[in-house]
C-alpha atoms as a PDB file:
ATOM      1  CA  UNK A   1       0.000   0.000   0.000  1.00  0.00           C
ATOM      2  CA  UNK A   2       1.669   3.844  -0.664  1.00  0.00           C
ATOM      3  CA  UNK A   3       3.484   5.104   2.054  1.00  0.00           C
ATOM      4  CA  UNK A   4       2.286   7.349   4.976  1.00  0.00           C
ATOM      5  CA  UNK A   5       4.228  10.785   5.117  1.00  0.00           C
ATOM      6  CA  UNK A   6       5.676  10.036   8.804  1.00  0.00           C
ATOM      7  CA  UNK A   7       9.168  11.552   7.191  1.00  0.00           C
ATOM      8  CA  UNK A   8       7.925  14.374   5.783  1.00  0.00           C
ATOM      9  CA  UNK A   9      11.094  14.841   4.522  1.00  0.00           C
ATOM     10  CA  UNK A  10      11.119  11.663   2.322  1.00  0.00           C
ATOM     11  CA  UNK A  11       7.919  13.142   0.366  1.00  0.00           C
ATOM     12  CA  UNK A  12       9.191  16.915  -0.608  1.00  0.00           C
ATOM     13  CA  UNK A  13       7.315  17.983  -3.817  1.00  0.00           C
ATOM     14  CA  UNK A  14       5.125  15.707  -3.401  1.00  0.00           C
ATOM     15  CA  UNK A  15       1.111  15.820  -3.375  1.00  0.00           C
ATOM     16  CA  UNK A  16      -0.650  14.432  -0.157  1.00  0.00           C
ATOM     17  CA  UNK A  17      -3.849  12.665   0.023  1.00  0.00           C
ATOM     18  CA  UNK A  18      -5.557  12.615   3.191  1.00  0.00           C
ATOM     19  CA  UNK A  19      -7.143   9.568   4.362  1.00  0.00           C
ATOM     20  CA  UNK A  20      -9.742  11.699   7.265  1.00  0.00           C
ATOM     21  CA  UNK A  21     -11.022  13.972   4.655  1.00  0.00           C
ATOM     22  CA  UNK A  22      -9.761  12.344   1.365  1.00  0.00           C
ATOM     23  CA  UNK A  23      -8.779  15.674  -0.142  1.00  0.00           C
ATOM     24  CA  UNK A  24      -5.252  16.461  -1.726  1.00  0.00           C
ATOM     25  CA  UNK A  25      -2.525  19.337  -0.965  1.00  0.00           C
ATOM     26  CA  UNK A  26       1.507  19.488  -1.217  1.00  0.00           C
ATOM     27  CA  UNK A  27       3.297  17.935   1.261  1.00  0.00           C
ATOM     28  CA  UNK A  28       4.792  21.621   1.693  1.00  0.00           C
ATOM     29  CA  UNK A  29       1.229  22.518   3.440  1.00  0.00           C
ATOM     30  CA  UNK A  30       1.634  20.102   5.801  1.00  0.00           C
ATOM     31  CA  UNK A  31       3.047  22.107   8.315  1.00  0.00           C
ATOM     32  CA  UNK A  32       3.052  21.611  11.541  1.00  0.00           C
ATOM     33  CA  UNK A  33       1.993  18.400  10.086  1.00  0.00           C
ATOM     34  CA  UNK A  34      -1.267  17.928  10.435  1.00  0.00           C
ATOM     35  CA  UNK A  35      -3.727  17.833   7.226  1.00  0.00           C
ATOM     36  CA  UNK A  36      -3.916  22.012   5.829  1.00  0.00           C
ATOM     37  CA  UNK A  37      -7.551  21.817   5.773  1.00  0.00           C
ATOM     38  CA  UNK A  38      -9.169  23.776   8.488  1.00  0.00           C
ATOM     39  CA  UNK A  39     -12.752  21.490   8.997  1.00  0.00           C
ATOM     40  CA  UNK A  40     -10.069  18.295   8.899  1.00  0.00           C
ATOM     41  CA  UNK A  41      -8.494  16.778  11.985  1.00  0.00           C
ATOM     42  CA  UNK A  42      -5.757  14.146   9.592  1.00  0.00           C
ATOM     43  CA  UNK A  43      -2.428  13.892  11.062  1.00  0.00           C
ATOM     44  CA  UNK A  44       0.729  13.248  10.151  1.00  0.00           C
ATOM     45  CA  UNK A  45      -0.288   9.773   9.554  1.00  0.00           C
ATOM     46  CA  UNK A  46      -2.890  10.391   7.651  1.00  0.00           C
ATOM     47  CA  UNK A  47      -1.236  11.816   5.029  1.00  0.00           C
ATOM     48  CA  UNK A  48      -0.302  10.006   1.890  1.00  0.00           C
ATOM     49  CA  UNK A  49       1.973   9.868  -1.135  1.00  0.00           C
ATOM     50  CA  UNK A  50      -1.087  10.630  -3.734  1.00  0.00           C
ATOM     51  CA  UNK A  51       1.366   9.297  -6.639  1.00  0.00           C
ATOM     52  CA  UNK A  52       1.735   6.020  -4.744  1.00  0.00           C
ATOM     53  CA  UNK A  53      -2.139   5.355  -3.997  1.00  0.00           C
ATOM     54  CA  UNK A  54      -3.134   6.575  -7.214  1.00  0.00           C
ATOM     55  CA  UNK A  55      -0.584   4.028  -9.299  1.00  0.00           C
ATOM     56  CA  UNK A  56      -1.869   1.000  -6.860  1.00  0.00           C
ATOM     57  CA  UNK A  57      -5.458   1.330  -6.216  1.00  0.00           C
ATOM     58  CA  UNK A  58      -6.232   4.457  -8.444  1.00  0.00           C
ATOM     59  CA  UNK A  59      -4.945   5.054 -12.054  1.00  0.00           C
ATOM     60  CA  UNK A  60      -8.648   6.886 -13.057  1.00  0.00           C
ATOM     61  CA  UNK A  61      -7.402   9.898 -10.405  1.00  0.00           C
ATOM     62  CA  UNK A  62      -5.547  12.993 -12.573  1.00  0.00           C
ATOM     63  CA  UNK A  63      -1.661  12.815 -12.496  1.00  0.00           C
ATOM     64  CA  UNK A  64      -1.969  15.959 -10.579  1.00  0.00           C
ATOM     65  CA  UNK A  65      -4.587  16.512  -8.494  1.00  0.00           C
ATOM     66  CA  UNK A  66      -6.749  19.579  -7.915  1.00  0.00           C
ATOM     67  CA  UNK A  67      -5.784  21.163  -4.178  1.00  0.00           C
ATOM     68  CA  UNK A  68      -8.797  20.677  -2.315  1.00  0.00           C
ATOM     69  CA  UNK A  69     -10.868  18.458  -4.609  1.00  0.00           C
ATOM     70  CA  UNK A  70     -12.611  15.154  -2.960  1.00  0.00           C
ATOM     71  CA  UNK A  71     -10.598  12.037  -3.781  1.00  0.00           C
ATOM     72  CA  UNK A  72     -12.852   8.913  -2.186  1.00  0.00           C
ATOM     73  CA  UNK A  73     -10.800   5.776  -1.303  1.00  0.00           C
ATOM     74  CA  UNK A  74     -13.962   3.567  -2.175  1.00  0.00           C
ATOM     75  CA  UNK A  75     -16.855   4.480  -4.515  1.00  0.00           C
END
C-alpha cells in the first residue's frame, strides 16, 4: 500500500492525500503536520503519497490533483 508521510522529509514535492477527509494538498502545506484543511483533523499519519495510492489502487485519479478536490478511497 503507498506510504504514509511520517518523514515528511522523504515526500518533498510531493502531493498528499488525506485519508480523514480524502482531499489532496503538497506535502509543503503540511506544516506543523497535520492535514492544511481547516474542517479536517488528519495527522501526520494520515497523510499520503497521492502518486503512490493513485498508481496501486487508483490510475482513473488525474496525475496531478486539484488542491482541495474530494478524492474517495472507495466508490
Amino acid at each position: 500500500m503507498a506510504a504514509n508521510i511520517t518523514d515528511i522529509k522523504e515526500f518533498e514535492g510531493e502531493w498528499v492525500w488525506c485519508l480523514h477527509c480524502e482531499r489532496a494538498s503538497h506535502v509543503s502545506e503540511w506544516t506543523p503536520p497535520e492535514c492544511p484543511f481547516e474542517d479536517c483533523d488528519g495527522g501526520l499519519f494520515d497523510g499520503w503519497s497521492y502518486s503512490e495510492l493513485r498508481a496501486q489502487a487508483h490510475p482513473e485519479w488525474p496525475q496531478t490533483p486539484v488542491r482541495g478536490k474530494l478524492y474517495p478511497q472507495y466508490g
